[in-house]
Protein backbone atom coordinates (compact mmCIF):
# COMPACT_ATOMS: atom_id res chain seq x y z
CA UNK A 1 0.00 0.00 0.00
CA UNK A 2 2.91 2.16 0.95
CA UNK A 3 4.64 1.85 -2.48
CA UNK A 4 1.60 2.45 -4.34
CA UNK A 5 1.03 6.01 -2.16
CA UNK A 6 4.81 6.87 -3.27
CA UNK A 7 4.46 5.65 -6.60
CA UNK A 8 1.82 7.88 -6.91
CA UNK A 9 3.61 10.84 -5.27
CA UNK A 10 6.36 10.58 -7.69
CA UNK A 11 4.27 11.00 -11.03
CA UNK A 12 2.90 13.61 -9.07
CA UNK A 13 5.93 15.13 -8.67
CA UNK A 14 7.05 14.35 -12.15
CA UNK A 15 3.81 15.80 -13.94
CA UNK A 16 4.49 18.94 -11.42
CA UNK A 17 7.65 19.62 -13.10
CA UNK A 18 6.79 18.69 -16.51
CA UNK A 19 3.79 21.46 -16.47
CA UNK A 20 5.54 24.02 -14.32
CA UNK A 21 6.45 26.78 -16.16
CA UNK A 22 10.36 28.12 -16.11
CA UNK A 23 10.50 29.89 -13.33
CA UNK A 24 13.16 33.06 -12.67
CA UNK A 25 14.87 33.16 -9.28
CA UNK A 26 13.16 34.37 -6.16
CA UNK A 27 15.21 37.56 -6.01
CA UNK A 28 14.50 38.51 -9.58
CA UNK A 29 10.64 38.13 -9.47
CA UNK A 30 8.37 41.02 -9.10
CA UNK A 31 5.35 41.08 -6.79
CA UNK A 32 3.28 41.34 -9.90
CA UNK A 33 5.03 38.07 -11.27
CA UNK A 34 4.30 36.26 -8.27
CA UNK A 35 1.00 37.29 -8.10
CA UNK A 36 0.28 36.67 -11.62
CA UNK A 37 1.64 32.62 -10.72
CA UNK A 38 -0.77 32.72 -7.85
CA UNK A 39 -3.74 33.29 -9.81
CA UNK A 40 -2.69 31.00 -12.43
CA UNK A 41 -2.33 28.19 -10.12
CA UNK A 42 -6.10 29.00 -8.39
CA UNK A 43 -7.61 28.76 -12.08
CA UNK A 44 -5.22 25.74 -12.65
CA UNK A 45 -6.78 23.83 -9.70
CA UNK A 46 -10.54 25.34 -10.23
CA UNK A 47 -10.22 23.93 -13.33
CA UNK A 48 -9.37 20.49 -11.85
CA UNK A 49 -5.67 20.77 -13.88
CA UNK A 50 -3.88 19.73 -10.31
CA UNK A 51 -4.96 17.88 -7.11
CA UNK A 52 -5.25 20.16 -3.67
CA UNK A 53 -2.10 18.55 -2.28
CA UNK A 54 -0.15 19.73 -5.11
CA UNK A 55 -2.15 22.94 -5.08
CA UNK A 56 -1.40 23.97 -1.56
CA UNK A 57 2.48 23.64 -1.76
CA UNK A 58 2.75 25.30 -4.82
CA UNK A 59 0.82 28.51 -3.39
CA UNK A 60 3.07 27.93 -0.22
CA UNK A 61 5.94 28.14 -2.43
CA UNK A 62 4.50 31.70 -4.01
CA UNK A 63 3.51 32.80 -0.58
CA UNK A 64 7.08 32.42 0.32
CA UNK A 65 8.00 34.55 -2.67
CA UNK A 66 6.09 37.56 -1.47
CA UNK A 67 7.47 40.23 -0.04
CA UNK A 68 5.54 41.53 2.93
């Protein structure tokens, strides 16, 4: 059961960075940019493109990008 969950966590991950687009590094992004990913990735999931788990660290990961 355990291999199947990781099995399935890896194409996951694999599809994740197969559709992801290039990013630029943190420093070099604009607030704009970032926002622009963030709504991306909320009309990616609306439109069922991704599962929640992947959803939720990707905005993490953009959420970590903003400067507050």
């Amino acid at each position: 059961m355990r291999e199947k969950a990781a099995l399935k966590q890896e194409k996951r991950a694999q599809r994740r960075a197969e559709d992801a687009p290039e990013q630029a590094p943190v420093s070099e992004r604009s607030q704009a940019d970032v926002l622009a990913a963030l709504a991306a990735l909320h009309e990616a999931h609306g439109d069922g493109k991704m599962e929640f788990e992947e959803f939720e660290a990707a905005k993490a990961d953009l959420l970590a990008q903003l400067q507050l």
